[in-house]
Structure formats: structure tokens, C-alpha cells
Protein backbone atom coordinates (compact mmCIF):
# COMPACT_ATOMS: atom_id res chain seq x y z
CA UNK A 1 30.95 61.97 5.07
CA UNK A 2 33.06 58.88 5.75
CA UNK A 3 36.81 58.78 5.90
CA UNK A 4 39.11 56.10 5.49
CA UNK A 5 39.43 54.27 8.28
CA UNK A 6 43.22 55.55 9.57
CA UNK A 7 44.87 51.93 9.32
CA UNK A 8 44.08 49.31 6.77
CA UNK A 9 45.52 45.67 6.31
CA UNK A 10 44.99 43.57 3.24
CA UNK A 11 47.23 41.27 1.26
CA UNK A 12 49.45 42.43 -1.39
CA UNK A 13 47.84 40.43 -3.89
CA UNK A 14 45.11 38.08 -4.33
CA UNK A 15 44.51 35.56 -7.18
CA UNK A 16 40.87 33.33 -7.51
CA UNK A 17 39.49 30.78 -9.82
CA UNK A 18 39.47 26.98 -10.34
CA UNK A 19 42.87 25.93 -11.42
CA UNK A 20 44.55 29.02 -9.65
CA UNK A 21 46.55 26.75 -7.27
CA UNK A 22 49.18 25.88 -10.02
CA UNK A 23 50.21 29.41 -10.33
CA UNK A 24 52.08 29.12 -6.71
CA UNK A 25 54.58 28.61 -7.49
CA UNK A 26 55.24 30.51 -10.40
CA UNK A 27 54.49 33.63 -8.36
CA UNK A 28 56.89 32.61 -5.69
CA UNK A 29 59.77 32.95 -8.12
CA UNK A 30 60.02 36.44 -8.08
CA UNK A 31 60.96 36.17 -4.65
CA UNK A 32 63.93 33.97 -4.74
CA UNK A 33 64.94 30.48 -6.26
CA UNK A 34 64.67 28.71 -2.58
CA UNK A 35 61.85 28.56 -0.36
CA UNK A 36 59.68 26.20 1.91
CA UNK A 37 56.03 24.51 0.93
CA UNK A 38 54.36 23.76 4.00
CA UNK A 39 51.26 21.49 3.71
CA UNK A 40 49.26 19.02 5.51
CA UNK A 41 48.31 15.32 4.17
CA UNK A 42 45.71 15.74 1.99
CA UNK A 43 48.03 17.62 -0.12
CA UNK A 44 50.14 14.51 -0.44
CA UNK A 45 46.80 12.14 -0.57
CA UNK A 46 45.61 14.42 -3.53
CA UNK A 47 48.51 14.69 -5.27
CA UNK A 48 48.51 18.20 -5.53
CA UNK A 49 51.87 18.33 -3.77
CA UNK A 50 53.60 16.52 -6.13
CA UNK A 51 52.09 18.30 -8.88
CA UNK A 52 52.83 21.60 -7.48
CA UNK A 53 56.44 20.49 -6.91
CA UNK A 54 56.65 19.32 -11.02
CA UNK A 55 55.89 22.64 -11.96
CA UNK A 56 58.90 24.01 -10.44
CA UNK A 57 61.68 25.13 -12.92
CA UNK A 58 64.82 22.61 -12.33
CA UNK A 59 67.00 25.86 -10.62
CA UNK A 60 64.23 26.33 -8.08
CA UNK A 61 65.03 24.31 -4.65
CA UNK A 62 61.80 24.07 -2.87
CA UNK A 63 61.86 21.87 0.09
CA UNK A 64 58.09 21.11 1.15
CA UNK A 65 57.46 20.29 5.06
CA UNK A 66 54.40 18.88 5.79
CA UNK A 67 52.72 20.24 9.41
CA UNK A 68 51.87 16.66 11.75
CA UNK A 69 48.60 17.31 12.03
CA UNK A 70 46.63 19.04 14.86
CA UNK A 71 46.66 23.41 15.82
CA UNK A 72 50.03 24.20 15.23
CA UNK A 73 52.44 24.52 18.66
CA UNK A 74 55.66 26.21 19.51
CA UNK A 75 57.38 22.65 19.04
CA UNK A 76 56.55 22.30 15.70
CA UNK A 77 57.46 25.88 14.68
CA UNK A 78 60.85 25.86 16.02
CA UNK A 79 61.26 22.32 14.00
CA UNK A 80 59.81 24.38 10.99
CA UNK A 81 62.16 27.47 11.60
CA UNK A 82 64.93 24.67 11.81
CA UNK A 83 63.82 23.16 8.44
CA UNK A 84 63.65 26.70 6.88
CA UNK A 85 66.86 27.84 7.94
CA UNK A 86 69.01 24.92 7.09
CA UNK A 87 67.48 25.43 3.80
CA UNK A 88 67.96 28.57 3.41
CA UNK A 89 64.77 29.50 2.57
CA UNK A 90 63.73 33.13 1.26
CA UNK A 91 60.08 32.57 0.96
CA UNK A 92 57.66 30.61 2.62
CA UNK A 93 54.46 29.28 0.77
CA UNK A 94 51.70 27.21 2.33
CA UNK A 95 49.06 25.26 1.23
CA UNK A 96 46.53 23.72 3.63
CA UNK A 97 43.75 25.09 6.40
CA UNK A 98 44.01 27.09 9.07
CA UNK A 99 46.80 25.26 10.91
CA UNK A 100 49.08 24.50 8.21
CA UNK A 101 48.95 28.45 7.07
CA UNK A 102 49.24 30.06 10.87
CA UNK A 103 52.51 27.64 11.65
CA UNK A 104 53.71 28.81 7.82
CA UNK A 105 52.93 32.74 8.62
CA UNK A 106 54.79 32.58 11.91
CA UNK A 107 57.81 30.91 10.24
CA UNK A 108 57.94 33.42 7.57
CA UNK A 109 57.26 36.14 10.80
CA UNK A 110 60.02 34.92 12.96
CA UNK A 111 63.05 33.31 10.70
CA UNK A 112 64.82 36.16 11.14
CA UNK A 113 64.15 37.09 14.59
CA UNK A 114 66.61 36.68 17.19
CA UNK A 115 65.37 35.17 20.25
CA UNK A 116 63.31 31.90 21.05
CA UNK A 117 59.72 31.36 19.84
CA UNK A 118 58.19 31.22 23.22
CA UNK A 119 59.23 34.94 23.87
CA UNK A 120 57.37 36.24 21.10
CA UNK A 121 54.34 34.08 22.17
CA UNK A 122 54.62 35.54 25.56
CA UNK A 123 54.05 39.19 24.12
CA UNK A 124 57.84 40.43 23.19
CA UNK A 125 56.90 42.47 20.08
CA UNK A 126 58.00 41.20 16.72
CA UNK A 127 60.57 43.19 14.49
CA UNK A 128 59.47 43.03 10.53
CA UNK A 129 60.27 40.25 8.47
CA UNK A 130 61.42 40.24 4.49
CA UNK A 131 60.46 36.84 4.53
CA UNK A 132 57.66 36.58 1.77
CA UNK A 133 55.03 34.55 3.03
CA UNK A 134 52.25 32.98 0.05
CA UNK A 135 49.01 31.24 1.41
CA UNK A 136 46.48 29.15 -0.47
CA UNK A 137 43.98 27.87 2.18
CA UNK A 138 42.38 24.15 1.11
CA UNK A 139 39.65 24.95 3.76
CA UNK A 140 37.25 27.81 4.22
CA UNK A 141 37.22 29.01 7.80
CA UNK A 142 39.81 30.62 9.57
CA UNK A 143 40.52 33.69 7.50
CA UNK A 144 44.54 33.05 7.96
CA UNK A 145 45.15 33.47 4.42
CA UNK A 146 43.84 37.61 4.68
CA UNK A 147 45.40 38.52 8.32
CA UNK A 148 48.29 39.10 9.95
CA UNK A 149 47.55 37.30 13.12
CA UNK A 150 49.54 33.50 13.47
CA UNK A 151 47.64 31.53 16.66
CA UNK A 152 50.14 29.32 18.32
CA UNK A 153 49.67 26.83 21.40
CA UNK A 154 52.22 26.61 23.99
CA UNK A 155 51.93 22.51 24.99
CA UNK A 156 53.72 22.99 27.59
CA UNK A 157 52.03 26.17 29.51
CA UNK A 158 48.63 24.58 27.92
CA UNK A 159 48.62 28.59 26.55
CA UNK A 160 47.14 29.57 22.96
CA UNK A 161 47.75 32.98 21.92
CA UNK A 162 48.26 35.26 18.61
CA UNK A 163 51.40 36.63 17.39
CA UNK A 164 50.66 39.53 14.41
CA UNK A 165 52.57 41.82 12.50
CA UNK A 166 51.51 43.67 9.28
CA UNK A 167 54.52 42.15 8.25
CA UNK A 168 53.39 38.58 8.66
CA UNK A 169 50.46 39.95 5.64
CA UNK A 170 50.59 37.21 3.19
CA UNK A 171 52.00 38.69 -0.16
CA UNK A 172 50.05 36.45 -2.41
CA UNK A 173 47.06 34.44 -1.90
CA UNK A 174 45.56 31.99 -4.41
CA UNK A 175 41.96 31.18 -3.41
CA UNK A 176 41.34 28.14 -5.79
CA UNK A 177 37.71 25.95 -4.66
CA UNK A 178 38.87 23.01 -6.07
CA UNK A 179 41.29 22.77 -2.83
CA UNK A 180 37.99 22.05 -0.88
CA UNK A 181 37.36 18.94 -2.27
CA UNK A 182 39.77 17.08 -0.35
CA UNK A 183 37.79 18.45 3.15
CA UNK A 184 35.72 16.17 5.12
CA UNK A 185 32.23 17.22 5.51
CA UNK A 186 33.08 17.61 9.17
CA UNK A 187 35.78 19.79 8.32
CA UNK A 188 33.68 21.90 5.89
CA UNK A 189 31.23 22.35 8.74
CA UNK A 190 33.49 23.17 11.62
CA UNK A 191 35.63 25.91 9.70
CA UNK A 192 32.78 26.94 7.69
CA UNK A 193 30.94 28.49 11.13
CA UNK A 194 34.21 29.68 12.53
CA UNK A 195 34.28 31.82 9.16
CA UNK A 196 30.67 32.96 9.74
CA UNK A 197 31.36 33.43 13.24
CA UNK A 198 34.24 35.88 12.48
CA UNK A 199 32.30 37.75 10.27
CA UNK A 200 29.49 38.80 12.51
CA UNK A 201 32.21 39.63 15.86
CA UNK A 202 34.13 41.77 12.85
CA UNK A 203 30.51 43.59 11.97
CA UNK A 204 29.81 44.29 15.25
CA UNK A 205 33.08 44.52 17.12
CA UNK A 206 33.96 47.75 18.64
CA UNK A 207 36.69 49.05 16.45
CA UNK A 208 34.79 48.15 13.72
CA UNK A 209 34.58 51.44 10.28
CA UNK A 210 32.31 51.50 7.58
CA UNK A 211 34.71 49.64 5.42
CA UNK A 212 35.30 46.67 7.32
CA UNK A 213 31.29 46.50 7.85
CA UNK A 214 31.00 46.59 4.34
CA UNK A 215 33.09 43.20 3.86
CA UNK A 216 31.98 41.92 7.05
CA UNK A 217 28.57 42.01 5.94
CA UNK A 218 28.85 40.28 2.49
CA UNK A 219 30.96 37.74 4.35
CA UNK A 220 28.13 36.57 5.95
CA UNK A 221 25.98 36.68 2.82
CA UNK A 222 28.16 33.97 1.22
CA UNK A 223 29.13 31.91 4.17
CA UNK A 224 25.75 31.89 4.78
CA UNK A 225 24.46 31.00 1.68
CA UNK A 226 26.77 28.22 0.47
CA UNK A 227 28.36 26.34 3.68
CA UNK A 228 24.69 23.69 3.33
CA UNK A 229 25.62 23.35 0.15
CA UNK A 230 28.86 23.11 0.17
CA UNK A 231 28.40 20.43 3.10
CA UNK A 232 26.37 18.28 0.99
CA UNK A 233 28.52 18.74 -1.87
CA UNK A 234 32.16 19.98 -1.76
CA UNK A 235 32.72 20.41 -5.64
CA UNK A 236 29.48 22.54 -6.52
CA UNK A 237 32.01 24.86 -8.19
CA UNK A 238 29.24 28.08 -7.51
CA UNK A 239 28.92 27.33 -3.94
CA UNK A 240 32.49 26.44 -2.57
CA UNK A 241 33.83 29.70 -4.66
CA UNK A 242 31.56 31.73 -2.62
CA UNK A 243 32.82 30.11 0.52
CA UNK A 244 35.74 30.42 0.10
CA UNK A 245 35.71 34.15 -0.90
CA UNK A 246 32.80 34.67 1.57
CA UNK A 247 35.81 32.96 4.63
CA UNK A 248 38.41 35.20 3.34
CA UNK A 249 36.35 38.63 3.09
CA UNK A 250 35.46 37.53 7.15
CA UNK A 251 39.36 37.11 7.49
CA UNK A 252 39.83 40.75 5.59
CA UNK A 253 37.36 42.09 8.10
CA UNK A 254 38.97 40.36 11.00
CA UNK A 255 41.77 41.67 10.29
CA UNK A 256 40.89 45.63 10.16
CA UNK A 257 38.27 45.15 13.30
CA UNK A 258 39.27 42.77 15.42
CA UNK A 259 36.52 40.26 16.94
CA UNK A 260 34.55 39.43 20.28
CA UNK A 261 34.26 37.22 22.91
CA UNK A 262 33.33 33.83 21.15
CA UNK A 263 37.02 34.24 20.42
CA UNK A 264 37.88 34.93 23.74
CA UNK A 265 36.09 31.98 25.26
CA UNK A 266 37.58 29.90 22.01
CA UNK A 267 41.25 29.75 23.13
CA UNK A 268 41.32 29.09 26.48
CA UNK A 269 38.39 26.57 25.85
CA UNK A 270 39.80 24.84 23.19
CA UNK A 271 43.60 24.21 24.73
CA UNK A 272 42.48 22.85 27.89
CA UNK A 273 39.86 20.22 25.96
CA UNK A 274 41.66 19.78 22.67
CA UNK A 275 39.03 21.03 20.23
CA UNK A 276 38.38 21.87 17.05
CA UNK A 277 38.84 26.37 17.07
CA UNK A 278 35.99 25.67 14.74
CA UNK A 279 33.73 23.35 16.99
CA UNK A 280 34.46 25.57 20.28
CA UNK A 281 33.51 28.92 17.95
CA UNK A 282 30.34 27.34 16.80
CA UNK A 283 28.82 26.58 20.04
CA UNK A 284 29.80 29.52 21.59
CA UNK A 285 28.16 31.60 18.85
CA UNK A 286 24.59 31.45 20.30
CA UNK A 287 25.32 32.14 23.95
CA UNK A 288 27.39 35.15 22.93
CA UNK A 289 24.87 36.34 19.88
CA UNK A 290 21.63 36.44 23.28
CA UNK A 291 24.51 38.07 25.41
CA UNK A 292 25.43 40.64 22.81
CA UNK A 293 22.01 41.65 21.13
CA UNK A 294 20.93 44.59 22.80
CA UNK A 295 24.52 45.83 22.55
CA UNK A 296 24.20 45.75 18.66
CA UNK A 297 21.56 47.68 18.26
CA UNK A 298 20.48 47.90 14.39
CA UNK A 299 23.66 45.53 13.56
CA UNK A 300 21.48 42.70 14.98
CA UNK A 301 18.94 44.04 12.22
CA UNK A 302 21.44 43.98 9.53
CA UNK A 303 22.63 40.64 10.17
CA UNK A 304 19.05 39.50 9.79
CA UNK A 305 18.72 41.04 7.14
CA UNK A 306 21.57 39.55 5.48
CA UNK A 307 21.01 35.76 7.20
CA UNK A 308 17.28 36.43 5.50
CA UNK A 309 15.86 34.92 9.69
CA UNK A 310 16.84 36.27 13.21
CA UNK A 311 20.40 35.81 13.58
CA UNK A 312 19.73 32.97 16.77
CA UNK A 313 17.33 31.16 14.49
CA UNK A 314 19.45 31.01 11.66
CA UNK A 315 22.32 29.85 13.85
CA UNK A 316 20.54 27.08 15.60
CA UNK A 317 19.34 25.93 11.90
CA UNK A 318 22.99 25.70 10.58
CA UNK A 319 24.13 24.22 13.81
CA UNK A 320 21.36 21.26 13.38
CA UNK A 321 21.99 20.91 9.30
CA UNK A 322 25.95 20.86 9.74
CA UNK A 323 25.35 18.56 12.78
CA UNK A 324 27.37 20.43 15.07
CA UNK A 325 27.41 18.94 18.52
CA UNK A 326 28.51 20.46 22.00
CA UNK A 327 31.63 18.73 22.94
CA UNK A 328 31.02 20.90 26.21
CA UNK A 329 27.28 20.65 27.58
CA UNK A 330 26.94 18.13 30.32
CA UNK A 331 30.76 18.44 31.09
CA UNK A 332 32.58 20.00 33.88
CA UNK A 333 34.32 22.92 34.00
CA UNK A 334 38.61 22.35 33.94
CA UNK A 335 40.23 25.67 35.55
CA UNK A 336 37.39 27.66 35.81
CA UNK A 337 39.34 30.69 37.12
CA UNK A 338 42.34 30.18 34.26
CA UNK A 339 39.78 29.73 31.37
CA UNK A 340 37.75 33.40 32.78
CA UNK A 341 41.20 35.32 33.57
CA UNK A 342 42.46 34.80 29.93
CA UNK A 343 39.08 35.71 28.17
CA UNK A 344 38.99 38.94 30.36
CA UNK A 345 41.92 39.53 29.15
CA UNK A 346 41.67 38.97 25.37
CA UNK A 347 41.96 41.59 22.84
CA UNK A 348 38.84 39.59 21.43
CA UNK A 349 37.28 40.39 24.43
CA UNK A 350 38.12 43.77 24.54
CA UNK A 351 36.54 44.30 21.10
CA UNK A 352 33.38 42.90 22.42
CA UNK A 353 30.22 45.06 21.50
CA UNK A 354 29.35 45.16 25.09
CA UNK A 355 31.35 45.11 28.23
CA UNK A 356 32.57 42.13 29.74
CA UNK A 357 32.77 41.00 33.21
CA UNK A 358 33.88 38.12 35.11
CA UNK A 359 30.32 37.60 36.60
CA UNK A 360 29.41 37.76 32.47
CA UNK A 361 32.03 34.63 31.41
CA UNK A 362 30.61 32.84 34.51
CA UNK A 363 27.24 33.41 32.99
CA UNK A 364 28.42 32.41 29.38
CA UNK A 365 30.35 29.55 30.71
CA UNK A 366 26.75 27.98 32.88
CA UNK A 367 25.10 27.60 29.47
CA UNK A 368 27.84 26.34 26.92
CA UNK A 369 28.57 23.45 29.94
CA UNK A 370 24.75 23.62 30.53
């Protein structure tokens, strides 16, 4: 008989449906009168910001920050934690993708903590925060809205790591597929495979349980199903709900299984060429996926099962319909030795289905730079 798996992470509470967006900040009241929106520009370009802000009662002082664009750095937390402070803020909401919520979760993580940003990025552990923090994700890709992981870049050490804390847990999520709208194709694409990507290294990742297979598993159902159509059209209402909910069940699973080593080659990859997480996740799917099959054993049989072709096919089609290009093949390798020391020693990595070795990242590395 299965048990429950002995630790389990979700969200305190998670809201869905068109429309659901405008109950933000209505649920944000209960946790004080003064708190920080942090968004990106197509909030403003939308509208949606200043609609969100209108529906604030006049006692509620909200001050909205808007994140300049790019994966979020230490530099621009610290000017967040700055912003939040002066404010006095005691909740922190965010609307936006991936970057805009991580920079938003680590605010909420670390505006109480005592010492610099940087040392917390360098591993000190972090204490838990009573800063509420409420995410409502305008793409569908990384998952941030379900975990309690924040991904940061140190611009200055050209370093990318997590911080996490069940703490940092959002406390409300408002999954509302009328948010995609404002995404780029491009964008749809990129986060959509990082999303489906996530959901098969959750399946088959080491510390994977029954339950977290379970979501895992109908995350890449949906993903798989609606990111084409969802690409070609952003407001078919059926498909972007199911991407959205398919991205954050791969986030839930995440979150309780860790992941593998397309997210260990993904950070050290992307800081040193400034790309997309999405982009370097997508072409280091199929490398990893022929490196990893014999180590998944019938999980490779489930996932074709649930991708309805063999997982590498499938792939290689989605690649070629969301015109995903290699930003990599053809180019040379910057810091070879850097880029293979810090996916050996990722806890992505570690999750892997099979062992890694530095002889294996050489291997992986020869055919994403072909």
C-alpha cells in the first residue's frame, strides 16, 4: 500500500477561472492594509495594473514596483527589498512570469532577514518569513507560482542559483488564462517547454512518490496538449486554461520531487550566454531525454503514453512547431570547466534518474554545441 510521501509542499490556496485576477487584491486584504505589487510591462501595456490598483479600497496603500525586465538579479532585489521596506510593506503580491514572481518570492523570503542578499544566494540558510507572498503568473512555464524555490543571478559572480524555503510557499495563487494574452508567441513557446520539461525531470527524478507522479504525469497531458494551440492562439479560453493549470501542476510536482539535469545544464548555460531559462531547457531536453532513457525504465513508457508518440519524437515535433532554435549548436564552449563543475554539483543534478559524471556533461555538452 502507498503512504504519504513524508514531506509535502503546496500553496495555501489556489483560485482559477477567467476573470480571477481581480480578486488579488481583495484576498490580499486579510493580510494587512500595505503591501507591494510587483509586475512587469505588459501589466502596465494591458492595463491590468491600473485596474487592479482601482479596485483597491481608499485605506489600502499598495505601492506597485514594476521588475526592469530580464531574470531577476541580486541588484534588483536589494532595490526591491529597499522599495518594500520604506513602504512598509506586509505582503507582497506579484503579477507577471517567471521573473517578475521569483524576484517577488525572494522579497517576501528575505525582508525580514538580517544580512545581505548575496549571503543567502551563496547558501547561508534562510530563517522563515511572515511576509505573505500572492502570485498570479501571466505566463505558463516556470511553475514559480506552486514552489518554494526563488532563482536569482549574481551579475557580478556571473552565478545563478535557488534560494527556497517552505516559507517562501505562495499563500494565494490566482491562475486566471486571460493573463496569457498579453504573451508573445515566442514567449508562450519558450516557457511553455520549460513547463513540460519540468514535468517529465519531476516524473522521473529520483526523489520522486506516487503523488508527485500522479501530478507530474497529468502535467504533461495538458502542456502537451494545448501549448500548439495555445501558440497559434493565446485566447482559446479551453486551451490556455489547461496550460496554465497543466505549468502549475509541473511546478506542484517540482516542488515535492525535485528535477534533473536539463536544469543543471540550464543555469550555468544560460548566465554565461544570456538566455532565455526557457530556450536553454528546451534544447537541452532531447540530449538529456537519449541520455536518461534506459535509466527510466517503464517511466519512458508512461510518458509515451501520455505524449500519445515516443517521448524524443514528440519533443523534436514541438521543438519544430514552436520554432525553437539552438542558440548553442555551432557555438563554442565559454568556461567549459565552470559550466561542468556547477552542473555536477546541482541538486538538479543530483535528482537525475541516472548518475552523472563529468565525462557525461562533456558528452551532453558535444551535442547541444554540436
Amino acid at each position: 500500500m502507498e503512504t504519504l510521501p513524508k514531506s509535502l509542499l503546496f500553496p495555501l490556496q489556489t483560485i482559477s477561472g477567467v476573470g480571477s485576477v481581480a480578486q488579488l487584491i481583495p484576498e490580499c486584504l486579510v493580510f494587512g492594509r500595505r503591501g507591494m505589487l510587483v509586475h512587469g510591462r505588459s501589466l502596465v501595456r494591458s492595463g491590468m495594473l491600473s485596474k487592479l490598483l482601482a479596485a483597491a479600497p481608499d485605506d489600502q496603500s499598495i505601492c506597485a514596483w514594476r521588475h526592469p525586465g530580464g531574470e531577476p538579479t541580486l541588484d534588483q532585489l536589494e532595490d526591491l527589498l529597499s522599495a518594500a521596506r520604506g513602504h512598509g510593506a506586509e505582503w507582497i503580491a506579484a503579477v507577471g512570469g517567471g521573473s517578475v514572481l521569483d524576484i517577488a518570492k525572494a522579497a517576501a523570503g528575505l525582508l525580514e532577514a538580517p544580512l545581505p542578499v548575496q549571503v543567502y544566494h551563496d547558501g547561508e540558510p534562510i530563517e522563515a518569513s511572515t511576509i505573505p507572498f500572492v502570485a498570479a503568473p501571466t505566463t505558463a512555464g516556470t511553475g514559480s507560482e506552486a514552489t518554494s524555490v526563488s532563482v536569482l543571478t549574481n551579475s557580478v559572480a556571473c552565478t545563478k542559483r535557488s534560494i527556497r524555503h517552505p516559507s517562501l510557499l505562495p499563500r494565494c495563487v490566482i491562475l486566471d488564462s486571460e493573463l496569457l494574452q498579453s504573451c508573445p508567441p515566442s514567449v508562450i513557446a519558450s516557457a511553455g517547454m520549460d513547463a513540460l520539461t519540468q514535468a517529465i525531470e519531476a516524473f522521473t527524478s529520483r526523489h520522486a512518490t506516487w503523488l508527485s507522479d500522479v501530478v507530474a504525469l497529468k502535467a504533461v497531458e495538458m502542456i502537451n496538449m494545448a501549448l500548439p494551440t495555445v501558440y497559434e492562439n493565446s485566447s482559446d479560453p479551453t486551451a490556455a486554461d489547461a496550460l496554465l493549470e497543466g505549468s502549475y501542476l509541473a511546478g506542484i510536482a517540482l516542488s515535492n520531487a525535485r528535477l534533473g539535469v536539463v536544469h543543471g545544464l540550464a543555469h550555468p548555460l544560460g548566465v554565461r550566454y544570456h538566455q532565455p531559462h526557457g530556450v536553454v531547457c528546451s534544447v537541452c531536453l532531447l540530449p538529456a531525454l537519449n541520455f536518461n532513457r534506459a535509466a527510466m525504465g517503464e517511466k519512458y513508457d508512461a510518458l509515451e503514453a501520455a505524449l500519445h508518440a515516443d517521448p524524443v519524437t514528440r519533443v523534436t515535433e514541438l521543438l519544430a512547431t514552436l520554432k525553437i532554435t539552438s542558440p548553442f549548436f555551432g557555438e563554442a564552449v565559454v568556461d567549459r570547466e565552470g559550466i561542468i563543475r556547477e552542473t555536477l554539483a546541482s541538486g538538479s543534478t543530483a535528482a537525475n534518474p541516472r548518475i552523472v559524471t563529468e565525462a557525461d556533461v562533456e558528452a551532453l555538452l558535444l551535442q547541444i554545441f554540436g
